[in-house]
N, C-alpha and C. Protein backbone atom coordinates (compact mmCIF):
# COMPACT_ATOMS: atom_id res chain seq x y z
N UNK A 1 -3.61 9.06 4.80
CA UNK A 1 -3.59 7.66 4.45
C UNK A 1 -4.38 7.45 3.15
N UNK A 2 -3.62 6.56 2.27
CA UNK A 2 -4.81 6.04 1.02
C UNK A 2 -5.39 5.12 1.24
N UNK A 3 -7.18 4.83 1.31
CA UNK A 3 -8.17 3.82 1.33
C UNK A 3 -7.87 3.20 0.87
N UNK A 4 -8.23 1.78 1.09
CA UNK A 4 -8.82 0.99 -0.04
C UNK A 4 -10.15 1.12 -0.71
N UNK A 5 -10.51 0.74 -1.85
CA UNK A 5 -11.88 1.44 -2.64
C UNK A 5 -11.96 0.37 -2.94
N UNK A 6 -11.58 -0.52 -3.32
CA UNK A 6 -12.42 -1.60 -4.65
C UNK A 6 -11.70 -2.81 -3.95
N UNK A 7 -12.25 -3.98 -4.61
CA UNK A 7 -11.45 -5.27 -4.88
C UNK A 7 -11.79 -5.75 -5.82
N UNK A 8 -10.67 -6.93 -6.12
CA UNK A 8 -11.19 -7.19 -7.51
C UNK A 8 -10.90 -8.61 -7.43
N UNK A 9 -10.99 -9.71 -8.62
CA UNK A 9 -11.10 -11.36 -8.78
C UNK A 9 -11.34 -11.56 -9.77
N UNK A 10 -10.40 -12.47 -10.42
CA UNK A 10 -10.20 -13.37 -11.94
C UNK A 10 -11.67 -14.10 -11.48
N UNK A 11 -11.98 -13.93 -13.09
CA UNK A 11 -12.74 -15.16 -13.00
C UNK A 11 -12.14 -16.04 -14.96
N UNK A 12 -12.86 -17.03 -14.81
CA UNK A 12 -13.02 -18.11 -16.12
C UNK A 12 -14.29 -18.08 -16.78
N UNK A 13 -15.13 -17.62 -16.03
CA UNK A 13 -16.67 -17.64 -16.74
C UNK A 13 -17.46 -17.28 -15.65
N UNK A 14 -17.40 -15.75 -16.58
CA UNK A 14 -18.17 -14.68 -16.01
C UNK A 14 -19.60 -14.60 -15.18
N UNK A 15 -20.23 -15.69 -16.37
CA UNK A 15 -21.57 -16.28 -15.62
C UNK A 15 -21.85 -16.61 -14.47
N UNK A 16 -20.81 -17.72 -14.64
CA UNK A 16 -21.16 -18.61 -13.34
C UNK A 16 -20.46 -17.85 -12.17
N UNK A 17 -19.74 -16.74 -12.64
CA UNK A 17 -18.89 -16.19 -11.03
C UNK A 17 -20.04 -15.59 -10.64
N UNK A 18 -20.79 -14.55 -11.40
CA UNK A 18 -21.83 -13.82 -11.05
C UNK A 18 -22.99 -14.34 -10.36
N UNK A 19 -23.34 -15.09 -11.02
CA UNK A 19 -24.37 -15.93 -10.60
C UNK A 19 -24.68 -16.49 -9.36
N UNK A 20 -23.05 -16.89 -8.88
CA UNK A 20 -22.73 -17.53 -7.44
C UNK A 20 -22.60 -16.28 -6.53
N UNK A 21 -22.15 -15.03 -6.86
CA UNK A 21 -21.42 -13.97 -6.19
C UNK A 21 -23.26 -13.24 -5.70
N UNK A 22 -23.93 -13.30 -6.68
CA UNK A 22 -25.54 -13.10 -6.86
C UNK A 22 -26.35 -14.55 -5.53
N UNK A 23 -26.07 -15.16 -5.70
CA UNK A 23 -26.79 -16.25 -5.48
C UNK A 23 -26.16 -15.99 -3.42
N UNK A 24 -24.70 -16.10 -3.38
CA UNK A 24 -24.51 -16.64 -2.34
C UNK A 24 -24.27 -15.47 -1.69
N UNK A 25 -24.36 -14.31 -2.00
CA UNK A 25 -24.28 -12.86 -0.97
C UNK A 25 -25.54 -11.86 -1.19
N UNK A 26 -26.05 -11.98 -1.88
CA UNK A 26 -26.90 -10.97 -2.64
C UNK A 26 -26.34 -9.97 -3.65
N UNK A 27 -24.92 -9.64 -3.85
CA UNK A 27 -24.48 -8.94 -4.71
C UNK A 27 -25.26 -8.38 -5.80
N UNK A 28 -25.06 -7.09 -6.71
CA UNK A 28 -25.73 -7.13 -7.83
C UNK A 28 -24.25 -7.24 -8.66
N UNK A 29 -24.75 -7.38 -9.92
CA UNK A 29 -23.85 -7.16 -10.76
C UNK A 29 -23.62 -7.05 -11.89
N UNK A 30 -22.93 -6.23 -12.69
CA UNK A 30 -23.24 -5.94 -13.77
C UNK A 30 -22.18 -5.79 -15.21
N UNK A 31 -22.46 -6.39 -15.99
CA UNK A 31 -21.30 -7.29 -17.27
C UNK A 31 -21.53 -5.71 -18.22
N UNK A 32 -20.02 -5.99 -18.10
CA UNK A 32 -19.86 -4.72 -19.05
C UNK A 32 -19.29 -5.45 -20.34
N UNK A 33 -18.90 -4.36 -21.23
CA UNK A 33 -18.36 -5.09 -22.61
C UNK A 33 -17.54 -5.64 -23.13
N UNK A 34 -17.28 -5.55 -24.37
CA UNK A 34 -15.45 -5.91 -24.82
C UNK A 34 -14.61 -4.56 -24.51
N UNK A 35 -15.86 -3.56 -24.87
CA UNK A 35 -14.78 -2.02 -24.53
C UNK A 35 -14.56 -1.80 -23.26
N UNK A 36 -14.91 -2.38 -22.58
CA UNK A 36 -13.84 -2.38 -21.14
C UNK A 36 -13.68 -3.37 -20.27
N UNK A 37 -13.08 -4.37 -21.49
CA UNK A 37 -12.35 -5.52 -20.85
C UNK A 37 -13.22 -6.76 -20.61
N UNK A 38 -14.65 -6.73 -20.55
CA UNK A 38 -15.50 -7.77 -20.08
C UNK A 38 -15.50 -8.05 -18.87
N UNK A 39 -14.88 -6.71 -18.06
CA UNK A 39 -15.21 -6.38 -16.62
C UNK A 39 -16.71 -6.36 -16.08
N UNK A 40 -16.71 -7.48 -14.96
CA UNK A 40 -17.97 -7.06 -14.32
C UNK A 40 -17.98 -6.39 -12.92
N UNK A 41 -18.46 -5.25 -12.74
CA UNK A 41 -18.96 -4.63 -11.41
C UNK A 41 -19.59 -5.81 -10.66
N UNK A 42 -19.13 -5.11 -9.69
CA UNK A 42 -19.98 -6.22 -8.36
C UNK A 42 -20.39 -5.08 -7.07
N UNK A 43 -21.60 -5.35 -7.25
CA UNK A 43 -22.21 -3.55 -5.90
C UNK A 43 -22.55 -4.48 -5.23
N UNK A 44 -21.95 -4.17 -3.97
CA UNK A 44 -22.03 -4.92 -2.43
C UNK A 44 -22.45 -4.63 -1.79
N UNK A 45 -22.94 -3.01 -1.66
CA UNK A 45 -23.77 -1.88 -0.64
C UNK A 45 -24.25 -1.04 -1.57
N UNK A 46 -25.53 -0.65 -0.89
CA UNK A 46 -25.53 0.34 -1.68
C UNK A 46 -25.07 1.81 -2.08
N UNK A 47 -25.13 2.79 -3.04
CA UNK A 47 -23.65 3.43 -3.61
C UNK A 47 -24.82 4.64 -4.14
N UNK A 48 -24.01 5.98 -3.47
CA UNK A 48 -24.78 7.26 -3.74
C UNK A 48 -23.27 7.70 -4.87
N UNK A 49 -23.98 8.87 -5.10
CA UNK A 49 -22.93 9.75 -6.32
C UNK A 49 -21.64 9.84 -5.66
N UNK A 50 -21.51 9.71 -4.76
CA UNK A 50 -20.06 10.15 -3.37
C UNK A 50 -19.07 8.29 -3.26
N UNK A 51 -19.91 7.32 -4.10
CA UNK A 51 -19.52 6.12 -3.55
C UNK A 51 -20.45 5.31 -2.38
N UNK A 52 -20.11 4.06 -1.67
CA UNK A 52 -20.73 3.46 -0.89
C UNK A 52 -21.49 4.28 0.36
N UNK A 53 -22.52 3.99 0.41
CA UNK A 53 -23.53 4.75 1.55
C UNK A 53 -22.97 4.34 3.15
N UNK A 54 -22.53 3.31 3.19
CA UNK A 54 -22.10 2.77 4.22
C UNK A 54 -20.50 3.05 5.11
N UNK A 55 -20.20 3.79 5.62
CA UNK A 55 -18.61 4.08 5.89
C UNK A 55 -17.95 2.60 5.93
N UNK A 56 -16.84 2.80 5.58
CA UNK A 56 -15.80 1.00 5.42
C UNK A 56 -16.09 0.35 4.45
N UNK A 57 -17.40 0.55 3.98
CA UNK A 57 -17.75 -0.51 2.83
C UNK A 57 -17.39 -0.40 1.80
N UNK A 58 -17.04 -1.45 0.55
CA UNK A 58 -16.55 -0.93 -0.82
C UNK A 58 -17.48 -2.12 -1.59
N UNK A 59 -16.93 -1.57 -3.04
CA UNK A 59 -17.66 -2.21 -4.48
C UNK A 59 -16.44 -3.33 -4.97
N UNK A 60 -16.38 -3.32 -5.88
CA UNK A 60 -15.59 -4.46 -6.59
C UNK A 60 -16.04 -4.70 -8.38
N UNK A 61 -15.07 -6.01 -8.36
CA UNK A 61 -15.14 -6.09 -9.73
C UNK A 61 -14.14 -7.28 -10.24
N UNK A 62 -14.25 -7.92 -11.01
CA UNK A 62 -14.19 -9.28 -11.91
C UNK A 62 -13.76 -9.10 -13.09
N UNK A 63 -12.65 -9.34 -13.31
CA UNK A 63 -12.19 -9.46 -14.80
C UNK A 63 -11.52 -10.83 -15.28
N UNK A 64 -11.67 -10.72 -16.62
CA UNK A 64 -11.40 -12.45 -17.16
C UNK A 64 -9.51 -12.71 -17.17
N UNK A 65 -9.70 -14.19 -16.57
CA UNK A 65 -7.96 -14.87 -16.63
C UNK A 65 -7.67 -14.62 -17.96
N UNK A 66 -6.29 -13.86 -17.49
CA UNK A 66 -5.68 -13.85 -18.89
C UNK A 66 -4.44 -14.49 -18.89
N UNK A 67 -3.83 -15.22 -20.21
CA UNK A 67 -2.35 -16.15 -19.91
C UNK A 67 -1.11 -14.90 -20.25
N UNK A 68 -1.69 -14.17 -20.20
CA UNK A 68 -0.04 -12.87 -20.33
C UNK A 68 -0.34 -11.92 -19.61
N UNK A 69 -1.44 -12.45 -18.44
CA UNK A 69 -1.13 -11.30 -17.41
C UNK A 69 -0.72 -11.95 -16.09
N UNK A 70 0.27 -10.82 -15.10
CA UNK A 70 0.74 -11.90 -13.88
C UNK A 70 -0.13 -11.82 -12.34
N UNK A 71 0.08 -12.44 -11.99
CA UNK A 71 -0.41 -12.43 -10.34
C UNK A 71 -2.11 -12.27 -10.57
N UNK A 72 -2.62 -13.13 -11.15
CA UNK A 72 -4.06 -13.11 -11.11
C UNK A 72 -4.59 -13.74 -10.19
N UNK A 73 -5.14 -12.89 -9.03
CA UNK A 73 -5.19 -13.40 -8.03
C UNK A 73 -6.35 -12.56 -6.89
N UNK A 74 -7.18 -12.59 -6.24
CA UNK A 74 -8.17 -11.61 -5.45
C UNK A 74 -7.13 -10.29 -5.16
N UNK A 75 -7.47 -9.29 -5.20
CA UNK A 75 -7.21 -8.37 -4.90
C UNK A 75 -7.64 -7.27 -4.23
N UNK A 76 -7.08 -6.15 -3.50
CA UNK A 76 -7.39 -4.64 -3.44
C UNK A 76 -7.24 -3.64 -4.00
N UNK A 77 -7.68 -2.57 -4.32
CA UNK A 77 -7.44 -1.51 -4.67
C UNK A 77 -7.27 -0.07 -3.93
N UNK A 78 -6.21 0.58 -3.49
CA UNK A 78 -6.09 1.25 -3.04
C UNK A 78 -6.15 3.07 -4.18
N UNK A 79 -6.89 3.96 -3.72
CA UNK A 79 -6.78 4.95 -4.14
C UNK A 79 -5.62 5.79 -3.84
N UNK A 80 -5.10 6.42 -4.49
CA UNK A 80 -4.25 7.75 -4.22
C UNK A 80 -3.95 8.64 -5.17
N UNK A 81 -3.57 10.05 -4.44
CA UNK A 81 -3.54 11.60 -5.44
C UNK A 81 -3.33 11.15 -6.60
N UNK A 82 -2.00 10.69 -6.21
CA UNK A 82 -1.00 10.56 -7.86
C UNK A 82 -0.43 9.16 -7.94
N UNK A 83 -0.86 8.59 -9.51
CA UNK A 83 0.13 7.61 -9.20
C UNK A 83 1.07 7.35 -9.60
N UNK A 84 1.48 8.34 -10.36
CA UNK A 84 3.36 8.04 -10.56
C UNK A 84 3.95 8.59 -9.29
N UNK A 85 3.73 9.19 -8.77
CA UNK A 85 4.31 9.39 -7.22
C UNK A 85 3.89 7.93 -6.52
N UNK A 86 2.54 7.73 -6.49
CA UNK A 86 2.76 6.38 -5.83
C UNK A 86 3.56 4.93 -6.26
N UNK A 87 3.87 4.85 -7.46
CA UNK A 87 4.30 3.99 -7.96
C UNK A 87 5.86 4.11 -7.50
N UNK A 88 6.00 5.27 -7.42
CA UNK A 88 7.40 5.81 -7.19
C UNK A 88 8.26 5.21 -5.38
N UNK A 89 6.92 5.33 -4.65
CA UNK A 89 6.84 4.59 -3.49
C UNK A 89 6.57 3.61 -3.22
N UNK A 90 6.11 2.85 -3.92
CA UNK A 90 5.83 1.42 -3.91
C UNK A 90 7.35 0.86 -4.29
N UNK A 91 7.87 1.13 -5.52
CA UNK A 91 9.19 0.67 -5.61
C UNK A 91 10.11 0.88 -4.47
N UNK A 92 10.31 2.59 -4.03
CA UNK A 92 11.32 2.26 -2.98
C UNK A 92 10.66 1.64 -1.68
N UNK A 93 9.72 1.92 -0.98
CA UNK A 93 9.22 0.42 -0.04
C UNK A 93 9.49 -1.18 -0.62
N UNK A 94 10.10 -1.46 -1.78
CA UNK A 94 10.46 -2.83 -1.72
C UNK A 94 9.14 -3.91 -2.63
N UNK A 95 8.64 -2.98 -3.57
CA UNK A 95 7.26 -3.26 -4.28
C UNK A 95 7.48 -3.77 -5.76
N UNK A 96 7.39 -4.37 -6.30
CA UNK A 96 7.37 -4.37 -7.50
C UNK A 96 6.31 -4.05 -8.96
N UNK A 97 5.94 -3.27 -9.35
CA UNK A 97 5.02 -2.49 -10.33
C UNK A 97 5.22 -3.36 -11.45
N UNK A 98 3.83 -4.23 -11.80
CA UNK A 98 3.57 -4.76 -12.67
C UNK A 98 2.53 -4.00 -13.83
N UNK A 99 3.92 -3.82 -14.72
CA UNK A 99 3.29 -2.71 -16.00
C UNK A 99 3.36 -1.31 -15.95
N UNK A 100 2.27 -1.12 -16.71
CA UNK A 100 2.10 0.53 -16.75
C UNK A 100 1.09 1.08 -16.55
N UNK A 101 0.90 1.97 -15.33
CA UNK A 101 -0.62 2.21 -15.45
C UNK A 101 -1.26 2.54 -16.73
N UNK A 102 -2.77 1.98 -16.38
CA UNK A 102 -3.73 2.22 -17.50
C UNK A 102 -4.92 2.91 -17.28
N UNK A 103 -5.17 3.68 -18.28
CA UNK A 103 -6.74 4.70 -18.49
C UNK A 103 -7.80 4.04 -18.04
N UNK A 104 -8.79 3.72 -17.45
CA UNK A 104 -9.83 3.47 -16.98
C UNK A 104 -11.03 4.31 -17.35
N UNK A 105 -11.86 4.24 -18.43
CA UNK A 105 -12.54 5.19 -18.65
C UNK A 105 -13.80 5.42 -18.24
N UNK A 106 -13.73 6.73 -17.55
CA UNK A 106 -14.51 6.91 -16.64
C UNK A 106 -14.32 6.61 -15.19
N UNK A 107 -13.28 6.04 -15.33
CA UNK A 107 -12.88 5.85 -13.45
C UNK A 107 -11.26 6.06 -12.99
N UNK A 108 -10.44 6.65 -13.85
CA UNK A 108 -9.51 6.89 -13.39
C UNK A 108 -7.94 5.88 -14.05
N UNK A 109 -7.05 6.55 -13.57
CA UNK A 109 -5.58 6.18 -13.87
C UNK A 109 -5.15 4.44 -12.83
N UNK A 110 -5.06 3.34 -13.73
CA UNK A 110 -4.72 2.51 -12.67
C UNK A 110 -3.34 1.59 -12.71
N UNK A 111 -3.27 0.84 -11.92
CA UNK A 111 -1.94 -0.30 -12.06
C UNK A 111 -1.46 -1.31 -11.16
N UNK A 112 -1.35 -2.48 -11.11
CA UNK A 112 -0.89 -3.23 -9.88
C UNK A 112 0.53 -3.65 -9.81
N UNK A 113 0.38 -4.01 -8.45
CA UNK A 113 1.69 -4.20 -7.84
C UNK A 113 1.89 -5.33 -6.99
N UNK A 114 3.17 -6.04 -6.69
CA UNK A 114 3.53 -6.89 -5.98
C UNK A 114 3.79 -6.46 -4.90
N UNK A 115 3.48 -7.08 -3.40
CA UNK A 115 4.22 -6.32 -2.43
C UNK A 115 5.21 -7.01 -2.19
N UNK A 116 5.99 -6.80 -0.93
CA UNK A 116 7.21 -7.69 -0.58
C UNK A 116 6.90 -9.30 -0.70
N UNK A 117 5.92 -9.18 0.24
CA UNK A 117 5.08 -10.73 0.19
C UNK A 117 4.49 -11.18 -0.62
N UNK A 118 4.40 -10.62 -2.16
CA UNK A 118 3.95 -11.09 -2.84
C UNK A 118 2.68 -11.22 -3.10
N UNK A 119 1.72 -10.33 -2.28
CA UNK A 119 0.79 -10.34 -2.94
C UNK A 119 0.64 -8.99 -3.48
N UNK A 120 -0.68 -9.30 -4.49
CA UNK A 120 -1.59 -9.35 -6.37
C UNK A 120 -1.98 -7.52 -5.23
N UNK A 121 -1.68 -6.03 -5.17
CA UNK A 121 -2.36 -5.24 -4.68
C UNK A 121 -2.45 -4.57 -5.68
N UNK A 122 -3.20 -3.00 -5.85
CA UNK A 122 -3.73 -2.84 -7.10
C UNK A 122 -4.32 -1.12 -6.53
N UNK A 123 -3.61 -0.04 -7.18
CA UNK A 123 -3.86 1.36 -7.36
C UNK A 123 -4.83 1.97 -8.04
N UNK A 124 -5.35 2.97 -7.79
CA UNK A 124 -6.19 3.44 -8.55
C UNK A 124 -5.97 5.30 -8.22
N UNK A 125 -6.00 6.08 -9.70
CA UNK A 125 -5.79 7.34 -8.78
C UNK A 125 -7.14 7.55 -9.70
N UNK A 126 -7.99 7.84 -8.98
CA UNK A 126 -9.53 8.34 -9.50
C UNK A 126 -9.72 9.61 -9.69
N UNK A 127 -10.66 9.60 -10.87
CA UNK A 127 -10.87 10.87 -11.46
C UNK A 127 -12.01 11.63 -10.24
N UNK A 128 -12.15 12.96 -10.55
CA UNK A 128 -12.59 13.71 -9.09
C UNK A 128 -14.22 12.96 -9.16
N UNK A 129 -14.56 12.81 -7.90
CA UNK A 129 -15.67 12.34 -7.44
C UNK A 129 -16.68 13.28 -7.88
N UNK A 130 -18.12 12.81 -8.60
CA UNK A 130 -19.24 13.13 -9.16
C UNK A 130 -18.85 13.73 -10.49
N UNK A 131 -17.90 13.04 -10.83
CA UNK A 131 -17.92 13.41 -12.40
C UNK A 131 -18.96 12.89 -13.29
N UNK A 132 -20.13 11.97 -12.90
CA UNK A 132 -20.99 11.52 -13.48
C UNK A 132 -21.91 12.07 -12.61
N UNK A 133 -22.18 12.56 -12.10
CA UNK A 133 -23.67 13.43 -11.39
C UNK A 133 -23.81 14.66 -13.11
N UNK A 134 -25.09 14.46 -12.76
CA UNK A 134 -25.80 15.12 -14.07
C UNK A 134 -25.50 16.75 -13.78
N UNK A 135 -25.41 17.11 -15.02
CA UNK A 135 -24.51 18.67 -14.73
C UNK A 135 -26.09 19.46 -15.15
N UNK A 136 -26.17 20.64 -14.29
CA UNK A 136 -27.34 21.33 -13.87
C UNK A 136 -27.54 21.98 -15.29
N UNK A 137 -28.50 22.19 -15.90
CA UNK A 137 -28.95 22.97 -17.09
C UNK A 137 -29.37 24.49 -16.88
N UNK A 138 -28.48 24.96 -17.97
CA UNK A 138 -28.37 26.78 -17.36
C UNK A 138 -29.92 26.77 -17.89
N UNK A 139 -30.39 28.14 -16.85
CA UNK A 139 -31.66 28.51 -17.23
C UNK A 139 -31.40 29.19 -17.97
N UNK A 140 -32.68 29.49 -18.93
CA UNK A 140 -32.64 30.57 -20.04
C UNK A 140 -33.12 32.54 -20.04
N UNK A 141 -32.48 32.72 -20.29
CA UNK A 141 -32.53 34.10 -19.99
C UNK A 141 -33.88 34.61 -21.10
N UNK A 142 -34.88 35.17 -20.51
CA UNK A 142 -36.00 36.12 -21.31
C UNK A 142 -35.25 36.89 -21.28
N UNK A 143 -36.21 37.75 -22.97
CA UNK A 143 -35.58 39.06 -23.22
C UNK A 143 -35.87 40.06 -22.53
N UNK A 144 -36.79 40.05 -21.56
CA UNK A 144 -37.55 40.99 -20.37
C UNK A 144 -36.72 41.09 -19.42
N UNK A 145 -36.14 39.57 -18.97
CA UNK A 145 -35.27 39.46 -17.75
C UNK A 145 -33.80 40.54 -18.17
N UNK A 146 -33.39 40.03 -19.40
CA UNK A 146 -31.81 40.51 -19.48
C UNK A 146 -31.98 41.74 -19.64
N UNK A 147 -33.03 42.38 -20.74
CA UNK A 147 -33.14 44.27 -20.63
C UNK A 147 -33.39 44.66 -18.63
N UNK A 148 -34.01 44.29 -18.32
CA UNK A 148 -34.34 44.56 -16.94
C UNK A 148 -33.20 44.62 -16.03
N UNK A 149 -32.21 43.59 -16.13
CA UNK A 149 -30.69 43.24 -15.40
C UNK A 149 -29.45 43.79 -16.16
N UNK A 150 -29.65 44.50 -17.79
CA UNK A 150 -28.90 45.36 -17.81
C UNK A 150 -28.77 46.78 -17.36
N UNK A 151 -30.15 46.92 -17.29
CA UNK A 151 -31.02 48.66 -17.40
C UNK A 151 -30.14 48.81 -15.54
N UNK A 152 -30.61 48.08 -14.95
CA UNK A 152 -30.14 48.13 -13.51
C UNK A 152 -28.58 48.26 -13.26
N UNK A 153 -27.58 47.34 -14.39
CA UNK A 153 -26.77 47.35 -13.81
C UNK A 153 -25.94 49.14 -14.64
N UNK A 154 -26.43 48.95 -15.51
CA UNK A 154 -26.07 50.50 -15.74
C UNK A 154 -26.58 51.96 -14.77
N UNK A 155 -27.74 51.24 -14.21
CA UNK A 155 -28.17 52.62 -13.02
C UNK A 155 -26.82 52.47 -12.04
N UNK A 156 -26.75 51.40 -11.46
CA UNK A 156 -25.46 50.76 -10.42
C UNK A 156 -24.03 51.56 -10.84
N UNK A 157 -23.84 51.37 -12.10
CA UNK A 157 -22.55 52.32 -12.54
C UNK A 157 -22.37 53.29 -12.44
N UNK A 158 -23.86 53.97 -13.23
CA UNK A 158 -23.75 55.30 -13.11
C UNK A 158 -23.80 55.93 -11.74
N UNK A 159 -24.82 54.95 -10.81
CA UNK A 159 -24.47 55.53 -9.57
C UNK A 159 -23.39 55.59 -8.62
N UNK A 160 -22.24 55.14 -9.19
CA UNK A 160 -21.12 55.00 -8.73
C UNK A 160 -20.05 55.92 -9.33
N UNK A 161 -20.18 56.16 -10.66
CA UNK A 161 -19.46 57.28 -11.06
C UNK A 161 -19.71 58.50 -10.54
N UNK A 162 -20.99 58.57 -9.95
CA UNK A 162 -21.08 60.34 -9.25
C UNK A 162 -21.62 60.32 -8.04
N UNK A 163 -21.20 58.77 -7.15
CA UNK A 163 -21.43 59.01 -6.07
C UNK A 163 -20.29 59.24 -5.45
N UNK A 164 -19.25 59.72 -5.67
CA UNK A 164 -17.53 60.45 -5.49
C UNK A 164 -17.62 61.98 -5.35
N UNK A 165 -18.51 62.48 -6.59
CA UNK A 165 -18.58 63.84 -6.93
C UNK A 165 -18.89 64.83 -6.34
N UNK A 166 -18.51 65.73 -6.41
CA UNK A 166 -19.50 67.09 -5.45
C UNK A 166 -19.84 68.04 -6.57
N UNK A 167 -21.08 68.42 -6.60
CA UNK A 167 -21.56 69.59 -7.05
C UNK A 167 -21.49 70.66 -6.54
């Protein structure tokens, strides 16, 4: 089965959605830029490198009404593998795919859709989980260590080339 992960909601002014979304749940939330859309995150639980700490629970997110985009309207987001395969199923289930998916940077391939009933639902095929966990720093090799771990691995060889042999 594919989750749902996210939801999402037009707003008109970003402020005051936040503010209220802050005010009347405890939400945090956080205004991103023009380079990605003037999307704001909305953290509802709290969220380890793996996603929400809480099983069932999800995050979200707020982006501004636009007059040339359709079905602006609360939404879900469902994850899956692939989404031109999913898109592919959404149409023949009777779906209609509004647009083309788009790059999400840093979070993956996305796109929404109409269902039969008409409602605003919304894909996401995400890039692999902890791609932002801090990548471990190789230790550095002394020149003591590496003569020491070559010298050995050449004893290892050699002891293998004439441990076959008979004298």
């Amino acid at each position: 089965m594919d989750p749902v992960v996210h939801f999402e909601m037009p707003f008109e002014d970003r402020e005051r959605m936040a503010k209220f979304y802050r005010s009347a749940f405890g939400w945090q939330t956080e205004m991103l830029g023009e380079e990605m859309g003037s999307y704001v995150l909305a953290t509802t639980v709290e969220t380890g490198e793996k996603g929400p700490k809480r099983p069932g629970a999800i995050n979200g997110g707020f982006y501004p009404k636009r007059p040339d985009w359709p079905a602006q309207y609360p939404s879900i987001v469902i994850a899956v593998d692939d989404i031109r395969k999913a898109i592919a199923k959404v149409a023949e289930a009777g779906g209609k795919i509004l647009g083309e998916p788009m790059e999400i940077p840093g979070v993956g391939s996305y796109v929404s859709f109409l269902d039969p009933e008409g409602n605003r639902v919304s894909m996401l095929q995400p890039i692999p989980m902890n791609w932002h966990a801090p990548k471990k720093k190789a230790k550095k090799k002394t020149a003591k260590k590496k003569a020491a771990k070559t010298k050995a691995g050449k004893k290892r060889k050699a002891g293998r080339r004439t441990a076959g042999k008979r004298e």
